[in-house]
PDB file of N, CA and C in Angstrom:
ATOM      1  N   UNK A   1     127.488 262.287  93.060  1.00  0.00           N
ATOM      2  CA  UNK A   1     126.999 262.579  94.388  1.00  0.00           C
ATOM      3  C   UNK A   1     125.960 263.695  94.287  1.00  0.00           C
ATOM      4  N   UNK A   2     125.206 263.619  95.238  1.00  0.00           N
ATOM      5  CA  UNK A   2     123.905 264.684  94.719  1.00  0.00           C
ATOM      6  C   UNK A   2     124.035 266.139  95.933  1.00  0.00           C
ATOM      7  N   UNK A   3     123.541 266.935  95.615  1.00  0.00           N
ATOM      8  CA  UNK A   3     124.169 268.029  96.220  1.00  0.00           C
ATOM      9  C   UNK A   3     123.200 268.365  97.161  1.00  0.00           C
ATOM     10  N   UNK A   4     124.063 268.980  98.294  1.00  0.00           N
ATOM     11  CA  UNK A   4     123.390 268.847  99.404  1.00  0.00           C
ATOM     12  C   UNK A   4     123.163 270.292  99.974  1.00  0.00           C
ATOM     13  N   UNK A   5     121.933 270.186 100.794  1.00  0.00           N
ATOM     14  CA  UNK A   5     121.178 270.975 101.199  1.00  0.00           C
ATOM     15  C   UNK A   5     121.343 272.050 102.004  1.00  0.00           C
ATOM     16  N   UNK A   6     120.478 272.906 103.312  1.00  0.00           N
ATOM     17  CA  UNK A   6     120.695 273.325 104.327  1.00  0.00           C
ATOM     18  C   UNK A   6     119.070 273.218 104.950  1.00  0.00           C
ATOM     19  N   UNK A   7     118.537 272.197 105.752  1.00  0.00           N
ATOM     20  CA  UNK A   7     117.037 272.872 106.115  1.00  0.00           C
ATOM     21  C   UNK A   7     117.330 273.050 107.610  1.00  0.00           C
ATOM     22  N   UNK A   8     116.296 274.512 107.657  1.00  0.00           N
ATOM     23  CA  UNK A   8     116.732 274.591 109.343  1.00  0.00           C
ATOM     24  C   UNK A   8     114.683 274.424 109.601  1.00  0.00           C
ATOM     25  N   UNK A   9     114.362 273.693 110.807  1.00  0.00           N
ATOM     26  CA  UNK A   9     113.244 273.317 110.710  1.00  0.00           C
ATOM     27  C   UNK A   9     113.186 273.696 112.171  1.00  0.00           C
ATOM     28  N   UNK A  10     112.058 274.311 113.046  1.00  0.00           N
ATOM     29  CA  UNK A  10     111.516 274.553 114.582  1.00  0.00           C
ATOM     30  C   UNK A  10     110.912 273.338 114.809  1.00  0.00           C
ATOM     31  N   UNK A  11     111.345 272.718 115.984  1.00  0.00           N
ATOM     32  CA  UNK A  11     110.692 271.681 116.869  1.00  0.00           C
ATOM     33  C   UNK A  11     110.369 272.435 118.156  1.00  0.00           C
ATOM     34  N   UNK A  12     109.939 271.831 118.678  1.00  0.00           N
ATOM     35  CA  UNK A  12     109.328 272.398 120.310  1.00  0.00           C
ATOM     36  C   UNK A  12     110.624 271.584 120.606  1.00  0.00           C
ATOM     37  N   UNK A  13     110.994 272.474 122.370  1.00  0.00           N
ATOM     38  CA  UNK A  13     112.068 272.590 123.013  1.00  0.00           C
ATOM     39  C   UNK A  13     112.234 270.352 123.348  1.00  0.00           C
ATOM     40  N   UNK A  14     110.950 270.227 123.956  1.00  0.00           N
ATOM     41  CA  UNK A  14     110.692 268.917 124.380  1.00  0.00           C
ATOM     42  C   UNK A  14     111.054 267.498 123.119  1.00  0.00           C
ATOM     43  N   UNK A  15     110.781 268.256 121.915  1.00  0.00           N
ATOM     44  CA  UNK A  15     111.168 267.360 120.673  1.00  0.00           C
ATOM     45  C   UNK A  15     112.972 267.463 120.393  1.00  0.00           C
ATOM     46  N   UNK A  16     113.063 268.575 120.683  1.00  0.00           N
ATOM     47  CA  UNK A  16     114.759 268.647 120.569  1.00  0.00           C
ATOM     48  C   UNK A  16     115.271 268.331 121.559  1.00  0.00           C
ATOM     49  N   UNK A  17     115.266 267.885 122.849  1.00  0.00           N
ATOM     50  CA  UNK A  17     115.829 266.656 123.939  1.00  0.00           C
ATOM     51  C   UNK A  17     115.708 265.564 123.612  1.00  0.00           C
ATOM     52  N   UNK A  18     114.658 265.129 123.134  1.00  0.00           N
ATOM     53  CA  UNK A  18     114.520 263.862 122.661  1.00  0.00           C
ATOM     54  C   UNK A  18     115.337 263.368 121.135  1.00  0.00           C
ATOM     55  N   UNK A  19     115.374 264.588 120.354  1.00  0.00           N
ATOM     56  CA  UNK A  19     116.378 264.437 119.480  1.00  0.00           C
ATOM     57  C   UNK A  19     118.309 264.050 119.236  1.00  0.00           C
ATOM     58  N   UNK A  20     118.267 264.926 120.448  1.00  0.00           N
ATOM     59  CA  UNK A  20     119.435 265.036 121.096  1.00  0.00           C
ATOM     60  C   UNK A  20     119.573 263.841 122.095  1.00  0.00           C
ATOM     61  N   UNK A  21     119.029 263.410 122.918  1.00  0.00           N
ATOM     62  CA  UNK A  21     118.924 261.917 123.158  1.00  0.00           C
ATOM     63  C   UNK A  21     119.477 260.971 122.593  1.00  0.00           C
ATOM     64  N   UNK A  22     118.449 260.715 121.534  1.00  0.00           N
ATOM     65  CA  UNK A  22     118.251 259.205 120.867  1.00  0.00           C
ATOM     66  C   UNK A  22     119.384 259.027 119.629  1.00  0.00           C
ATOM     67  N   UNK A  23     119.954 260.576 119.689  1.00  0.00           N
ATOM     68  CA  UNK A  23     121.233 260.470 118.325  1.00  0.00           C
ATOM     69  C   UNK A  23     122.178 260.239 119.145  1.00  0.00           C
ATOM     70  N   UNK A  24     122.561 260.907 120.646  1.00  0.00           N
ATOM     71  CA  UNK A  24     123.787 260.417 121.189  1.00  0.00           C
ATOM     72  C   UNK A  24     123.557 258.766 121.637  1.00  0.00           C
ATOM     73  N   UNK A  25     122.412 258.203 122.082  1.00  0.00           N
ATOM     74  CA  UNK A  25     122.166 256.999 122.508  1.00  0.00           C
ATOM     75  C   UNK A  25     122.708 255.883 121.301  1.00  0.00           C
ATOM     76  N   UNK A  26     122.144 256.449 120.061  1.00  0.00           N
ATOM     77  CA  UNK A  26     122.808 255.389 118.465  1.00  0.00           C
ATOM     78  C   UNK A  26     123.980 256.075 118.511  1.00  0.00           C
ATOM     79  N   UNK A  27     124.922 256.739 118.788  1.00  0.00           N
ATOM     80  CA  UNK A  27     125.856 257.295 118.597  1.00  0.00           C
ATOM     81  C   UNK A  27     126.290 257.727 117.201  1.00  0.00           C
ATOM     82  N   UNK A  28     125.696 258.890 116.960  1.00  0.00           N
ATOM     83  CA  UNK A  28     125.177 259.693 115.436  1.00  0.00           C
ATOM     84  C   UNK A  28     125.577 261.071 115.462  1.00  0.00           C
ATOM     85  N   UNK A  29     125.511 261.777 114.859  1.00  0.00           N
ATOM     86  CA  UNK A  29     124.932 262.956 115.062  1.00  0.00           C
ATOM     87  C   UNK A  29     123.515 263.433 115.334  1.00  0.00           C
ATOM     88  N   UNK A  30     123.138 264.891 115.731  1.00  0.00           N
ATOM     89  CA  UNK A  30     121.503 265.123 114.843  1.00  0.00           C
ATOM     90  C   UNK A  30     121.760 265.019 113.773  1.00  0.00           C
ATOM     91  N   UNK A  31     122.131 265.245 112.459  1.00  0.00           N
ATOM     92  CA  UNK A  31     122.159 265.412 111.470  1.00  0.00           C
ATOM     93  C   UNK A  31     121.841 263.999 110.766  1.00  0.00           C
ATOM     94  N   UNK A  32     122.740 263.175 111.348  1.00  0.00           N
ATOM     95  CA  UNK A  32     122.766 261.929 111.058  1.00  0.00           C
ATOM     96  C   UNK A  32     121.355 261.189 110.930  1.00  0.00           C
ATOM     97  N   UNK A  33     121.099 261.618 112.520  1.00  0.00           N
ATOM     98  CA  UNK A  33     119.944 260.795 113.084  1.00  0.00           C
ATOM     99  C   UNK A  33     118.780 261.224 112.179  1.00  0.00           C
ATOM    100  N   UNK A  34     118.494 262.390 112.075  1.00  0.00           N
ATOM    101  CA  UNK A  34     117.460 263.578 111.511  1.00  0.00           C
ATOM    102  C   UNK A  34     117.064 262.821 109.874  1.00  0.00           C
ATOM    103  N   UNK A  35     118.379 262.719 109.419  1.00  0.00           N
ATOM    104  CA  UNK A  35     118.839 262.041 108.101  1.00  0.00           C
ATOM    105  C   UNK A  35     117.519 260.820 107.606  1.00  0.00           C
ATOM    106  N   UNK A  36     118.223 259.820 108.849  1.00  0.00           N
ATOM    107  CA  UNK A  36     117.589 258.764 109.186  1.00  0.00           C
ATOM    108  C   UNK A  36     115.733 258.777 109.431  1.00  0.00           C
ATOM    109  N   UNK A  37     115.901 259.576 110.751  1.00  0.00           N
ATOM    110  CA  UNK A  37     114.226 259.636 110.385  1.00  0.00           C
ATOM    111  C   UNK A  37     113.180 260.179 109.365  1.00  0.00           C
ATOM    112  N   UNK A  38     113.746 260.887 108.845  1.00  0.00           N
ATOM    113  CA  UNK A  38     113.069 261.717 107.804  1.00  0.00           C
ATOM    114  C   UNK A  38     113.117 261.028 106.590  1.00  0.00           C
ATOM    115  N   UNK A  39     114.181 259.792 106.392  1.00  0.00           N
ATOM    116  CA  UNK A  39     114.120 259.039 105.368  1.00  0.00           C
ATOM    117  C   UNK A  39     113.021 257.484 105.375  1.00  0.00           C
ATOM    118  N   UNK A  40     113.345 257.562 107.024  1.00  0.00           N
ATOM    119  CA  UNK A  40     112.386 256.157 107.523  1.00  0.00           C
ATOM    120  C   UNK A  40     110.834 256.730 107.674  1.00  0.00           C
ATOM    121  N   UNK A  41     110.447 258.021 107.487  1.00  0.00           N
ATOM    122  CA  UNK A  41     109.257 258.797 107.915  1.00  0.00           C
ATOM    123  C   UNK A  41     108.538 258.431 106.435  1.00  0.00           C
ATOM    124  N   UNK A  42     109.546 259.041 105.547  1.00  0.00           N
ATOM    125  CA  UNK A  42     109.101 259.178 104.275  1.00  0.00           C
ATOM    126  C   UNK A  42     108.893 257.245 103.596  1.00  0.00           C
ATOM    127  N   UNK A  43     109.720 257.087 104.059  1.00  0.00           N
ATOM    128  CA  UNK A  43     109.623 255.031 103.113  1.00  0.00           C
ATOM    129  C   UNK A  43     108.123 255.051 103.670  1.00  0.00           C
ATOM    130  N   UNK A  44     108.108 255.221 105.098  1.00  0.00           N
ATOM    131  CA  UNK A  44     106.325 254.257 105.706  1.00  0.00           C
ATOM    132  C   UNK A  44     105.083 255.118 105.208  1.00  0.00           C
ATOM    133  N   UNK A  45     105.604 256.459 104.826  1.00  0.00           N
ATOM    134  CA  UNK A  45     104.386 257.143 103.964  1.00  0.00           C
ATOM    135  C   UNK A  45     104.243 256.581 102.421  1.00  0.00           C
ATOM    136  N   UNK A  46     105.182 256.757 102.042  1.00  0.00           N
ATOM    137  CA  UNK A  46     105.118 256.243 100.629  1.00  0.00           C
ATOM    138  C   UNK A  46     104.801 254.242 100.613  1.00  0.00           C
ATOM    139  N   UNK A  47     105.130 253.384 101.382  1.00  0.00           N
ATOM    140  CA  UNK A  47     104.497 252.262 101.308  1.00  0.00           C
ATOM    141  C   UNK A  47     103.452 252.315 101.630  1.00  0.00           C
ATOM    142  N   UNK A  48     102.748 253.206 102.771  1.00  0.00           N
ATOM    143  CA  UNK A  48     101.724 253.251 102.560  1.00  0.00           C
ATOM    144  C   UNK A  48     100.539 253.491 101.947  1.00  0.00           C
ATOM    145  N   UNK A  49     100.887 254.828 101.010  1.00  0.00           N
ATOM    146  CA  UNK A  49     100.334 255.097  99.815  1.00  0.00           C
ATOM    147  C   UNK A  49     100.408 254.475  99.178  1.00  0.00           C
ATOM    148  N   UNK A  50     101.369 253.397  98.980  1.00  0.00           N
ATOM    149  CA  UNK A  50     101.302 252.381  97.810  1.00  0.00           C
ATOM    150  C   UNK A  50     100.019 251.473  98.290  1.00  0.00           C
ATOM    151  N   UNK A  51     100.274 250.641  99.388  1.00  0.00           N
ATOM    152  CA  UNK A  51      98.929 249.790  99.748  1.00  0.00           C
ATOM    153  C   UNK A  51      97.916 250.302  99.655  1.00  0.00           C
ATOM    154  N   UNK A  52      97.654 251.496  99.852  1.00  0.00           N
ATOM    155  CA  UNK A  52      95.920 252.362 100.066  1.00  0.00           C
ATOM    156  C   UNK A  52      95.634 252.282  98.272  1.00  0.00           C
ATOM    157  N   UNK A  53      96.909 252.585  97.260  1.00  0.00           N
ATOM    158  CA  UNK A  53      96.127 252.687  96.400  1.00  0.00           C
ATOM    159  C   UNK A  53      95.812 251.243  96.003  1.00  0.00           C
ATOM    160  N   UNK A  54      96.599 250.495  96.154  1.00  0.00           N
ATOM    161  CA  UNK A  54      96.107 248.725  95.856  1.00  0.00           C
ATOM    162  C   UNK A  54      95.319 248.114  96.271  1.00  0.00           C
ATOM    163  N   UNK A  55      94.705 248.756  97.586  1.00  0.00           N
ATOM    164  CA  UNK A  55      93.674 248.223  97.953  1.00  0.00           C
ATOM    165  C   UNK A  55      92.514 249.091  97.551  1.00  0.00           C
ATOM    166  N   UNK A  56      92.479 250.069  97.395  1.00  0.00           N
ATOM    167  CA  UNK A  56      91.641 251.077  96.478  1.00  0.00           C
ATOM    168  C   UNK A  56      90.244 250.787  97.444  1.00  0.00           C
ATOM    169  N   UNK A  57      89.255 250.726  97.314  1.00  0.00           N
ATOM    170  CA  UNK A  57      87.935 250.964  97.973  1.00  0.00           C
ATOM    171  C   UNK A  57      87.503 249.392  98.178  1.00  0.00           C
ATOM    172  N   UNK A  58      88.253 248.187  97.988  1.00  0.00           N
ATOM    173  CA  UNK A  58      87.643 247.388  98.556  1.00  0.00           C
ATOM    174  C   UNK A  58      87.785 247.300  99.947  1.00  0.00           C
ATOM    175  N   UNK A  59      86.450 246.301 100.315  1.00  0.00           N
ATOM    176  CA  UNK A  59      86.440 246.016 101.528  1.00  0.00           C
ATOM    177  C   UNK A  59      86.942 244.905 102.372  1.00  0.00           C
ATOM    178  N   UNK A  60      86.970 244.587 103.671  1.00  0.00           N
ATOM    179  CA  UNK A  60      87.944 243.640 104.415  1.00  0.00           C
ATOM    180  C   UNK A  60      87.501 242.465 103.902  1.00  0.00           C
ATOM    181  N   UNK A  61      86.281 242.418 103.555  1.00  0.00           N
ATOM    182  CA  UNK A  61      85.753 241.016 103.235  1.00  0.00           C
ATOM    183  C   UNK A  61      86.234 241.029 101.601  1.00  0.00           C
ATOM    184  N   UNK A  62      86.494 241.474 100.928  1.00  0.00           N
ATOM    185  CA  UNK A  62      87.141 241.211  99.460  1.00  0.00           C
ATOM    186  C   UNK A  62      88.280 241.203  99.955  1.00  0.00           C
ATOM    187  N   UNK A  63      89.278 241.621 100.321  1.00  0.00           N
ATOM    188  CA  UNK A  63      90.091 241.625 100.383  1.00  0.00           C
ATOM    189  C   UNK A  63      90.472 240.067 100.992  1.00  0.00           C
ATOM    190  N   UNK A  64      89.915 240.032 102.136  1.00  0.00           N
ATOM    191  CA  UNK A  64      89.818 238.356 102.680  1.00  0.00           C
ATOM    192  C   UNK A  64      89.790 237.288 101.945  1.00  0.00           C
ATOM    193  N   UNK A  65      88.357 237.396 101.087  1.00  0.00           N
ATOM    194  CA  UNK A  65      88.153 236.629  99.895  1.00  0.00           C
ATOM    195  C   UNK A  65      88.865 236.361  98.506  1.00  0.00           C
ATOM    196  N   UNK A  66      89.564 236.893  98.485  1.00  0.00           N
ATOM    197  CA  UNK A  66      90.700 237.463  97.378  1.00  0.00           C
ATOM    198  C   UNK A  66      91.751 236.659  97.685  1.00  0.00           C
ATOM    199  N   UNK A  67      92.344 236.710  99.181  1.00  0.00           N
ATOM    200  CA  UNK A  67      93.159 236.017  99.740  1.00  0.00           C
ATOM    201  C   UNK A  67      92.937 234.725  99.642  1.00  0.00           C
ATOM    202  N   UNK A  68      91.447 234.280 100.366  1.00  0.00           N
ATOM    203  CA  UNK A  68      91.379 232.957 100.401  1.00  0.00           C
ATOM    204  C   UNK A  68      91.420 232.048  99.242  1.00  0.00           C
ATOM    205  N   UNK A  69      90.918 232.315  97.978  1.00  0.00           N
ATOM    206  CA  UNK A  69      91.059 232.435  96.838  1.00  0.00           C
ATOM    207  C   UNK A  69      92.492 231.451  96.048  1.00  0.00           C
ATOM    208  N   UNK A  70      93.357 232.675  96.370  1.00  0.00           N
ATOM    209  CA  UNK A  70      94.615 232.627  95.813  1.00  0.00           C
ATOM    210  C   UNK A  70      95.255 231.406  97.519  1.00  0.00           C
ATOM    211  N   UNK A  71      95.312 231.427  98.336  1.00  0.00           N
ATOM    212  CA  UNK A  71      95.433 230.409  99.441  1.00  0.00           C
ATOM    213  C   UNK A  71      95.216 228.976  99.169  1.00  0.00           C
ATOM    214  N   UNK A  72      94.005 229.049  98.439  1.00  0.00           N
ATOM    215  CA  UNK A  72      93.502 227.654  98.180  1.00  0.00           C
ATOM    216  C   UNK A  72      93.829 227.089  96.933  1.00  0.00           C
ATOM    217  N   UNK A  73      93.855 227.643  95.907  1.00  0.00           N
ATOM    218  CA  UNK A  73      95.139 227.086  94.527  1.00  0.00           C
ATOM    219  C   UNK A  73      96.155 227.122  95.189  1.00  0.00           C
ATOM    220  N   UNK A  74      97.061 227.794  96.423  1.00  0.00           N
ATOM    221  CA  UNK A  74      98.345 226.939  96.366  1.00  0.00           C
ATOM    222  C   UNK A  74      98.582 225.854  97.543  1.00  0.00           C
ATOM    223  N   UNK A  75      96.962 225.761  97.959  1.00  0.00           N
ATOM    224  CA  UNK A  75      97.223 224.639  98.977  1.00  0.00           C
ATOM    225  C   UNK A  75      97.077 223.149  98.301  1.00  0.00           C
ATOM    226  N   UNK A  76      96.150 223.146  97.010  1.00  0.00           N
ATOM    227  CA  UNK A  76      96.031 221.804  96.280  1.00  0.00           C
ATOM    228  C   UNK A  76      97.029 221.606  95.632  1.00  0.00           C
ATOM    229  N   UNK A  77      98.431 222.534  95.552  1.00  0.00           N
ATOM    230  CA  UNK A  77      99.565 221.793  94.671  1.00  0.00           C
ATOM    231  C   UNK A  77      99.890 220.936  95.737  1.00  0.00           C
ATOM    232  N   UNK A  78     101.290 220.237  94.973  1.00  0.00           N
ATOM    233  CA  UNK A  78     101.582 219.084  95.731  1.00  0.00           C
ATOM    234  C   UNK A  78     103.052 220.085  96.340  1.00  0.00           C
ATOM    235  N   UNK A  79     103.487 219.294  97.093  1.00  0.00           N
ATOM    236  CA  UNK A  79     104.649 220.095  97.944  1.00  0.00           C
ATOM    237  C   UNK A  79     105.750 220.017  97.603  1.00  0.00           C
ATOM    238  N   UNK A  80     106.472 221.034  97.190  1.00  0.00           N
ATOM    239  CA  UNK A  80     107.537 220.689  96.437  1.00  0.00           C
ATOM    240  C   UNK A  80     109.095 221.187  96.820  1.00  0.00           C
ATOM    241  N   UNK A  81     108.411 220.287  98.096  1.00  0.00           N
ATOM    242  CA  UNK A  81     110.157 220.127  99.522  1.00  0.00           C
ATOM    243  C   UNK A  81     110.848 219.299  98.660  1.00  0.00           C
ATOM    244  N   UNK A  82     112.421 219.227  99.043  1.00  0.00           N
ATOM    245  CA  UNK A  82     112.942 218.229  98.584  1.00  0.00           C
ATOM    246  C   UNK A  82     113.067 217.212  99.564  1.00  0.00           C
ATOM    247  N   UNK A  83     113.149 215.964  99.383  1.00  0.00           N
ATOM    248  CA  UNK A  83     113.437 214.577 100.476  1.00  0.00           C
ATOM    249  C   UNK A  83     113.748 214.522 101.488  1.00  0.00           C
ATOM    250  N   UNK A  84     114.846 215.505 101.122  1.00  0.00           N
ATOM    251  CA  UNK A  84     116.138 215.959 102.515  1.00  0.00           C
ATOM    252  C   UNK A  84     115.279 216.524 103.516  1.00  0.00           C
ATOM    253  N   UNK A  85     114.160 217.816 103.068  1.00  0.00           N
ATOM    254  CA  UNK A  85     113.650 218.621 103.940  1.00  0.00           C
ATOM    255  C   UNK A  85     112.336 217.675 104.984  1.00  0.00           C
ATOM    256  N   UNK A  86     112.005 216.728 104.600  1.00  0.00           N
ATOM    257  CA  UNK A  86     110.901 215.945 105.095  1.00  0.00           C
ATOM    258  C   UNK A  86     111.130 215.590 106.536  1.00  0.00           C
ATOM    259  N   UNK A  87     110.049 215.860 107.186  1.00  0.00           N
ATOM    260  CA  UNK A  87     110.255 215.825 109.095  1.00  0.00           C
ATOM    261  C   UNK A  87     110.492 214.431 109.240  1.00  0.00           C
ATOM    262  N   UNK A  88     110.294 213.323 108.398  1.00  0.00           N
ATOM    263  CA  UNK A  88     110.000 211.576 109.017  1.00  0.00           C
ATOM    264  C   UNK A  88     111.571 211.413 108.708  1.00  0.00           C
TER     265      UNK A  88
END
């Protein structure tokens, strides 16, 4: 188990109602809740840094083209539903 912390952090009065809110509304603690966002804050930063660097400086139109690309080799395979799955 990894050892645990203490952070005490200032919100404005208006951010801590709303904190206090939305943890009794999920029925949590703050702590809980706090837990939660700061872990869901951090995943959408870090996926996002992941995409920015994968997409690195190209542009919408490479990126498009790139797509269409790879779209169109897997639209000339043949389909490989089984029998069962067929709409007729």
């Amino acid at each position: 188990m990894s050892k645990k912390n203490v952070l005490t952090i200032r919100v404005p009065e208006d951010l801590k109602n709303k904190i206090e809110k939305t943890a009794s509304l999920q029925g949590v603690s703050i702590n809980q809740f706090a837990l939660y966002a700061f872990t869901k804050g951090i995943s959408e930063m870090e996926t996002s840094r992941f995409f920015q660097n994968r997409i690195g400086n190209k542009t919408k139109e490479k990126i498009e083209n790139d797509f269409l690309k790879v779209w169109n080799k897997l639209s000339k395979k043949e389909s490989t539903l089984p029998d069962w799955d067929s709409l007729e």
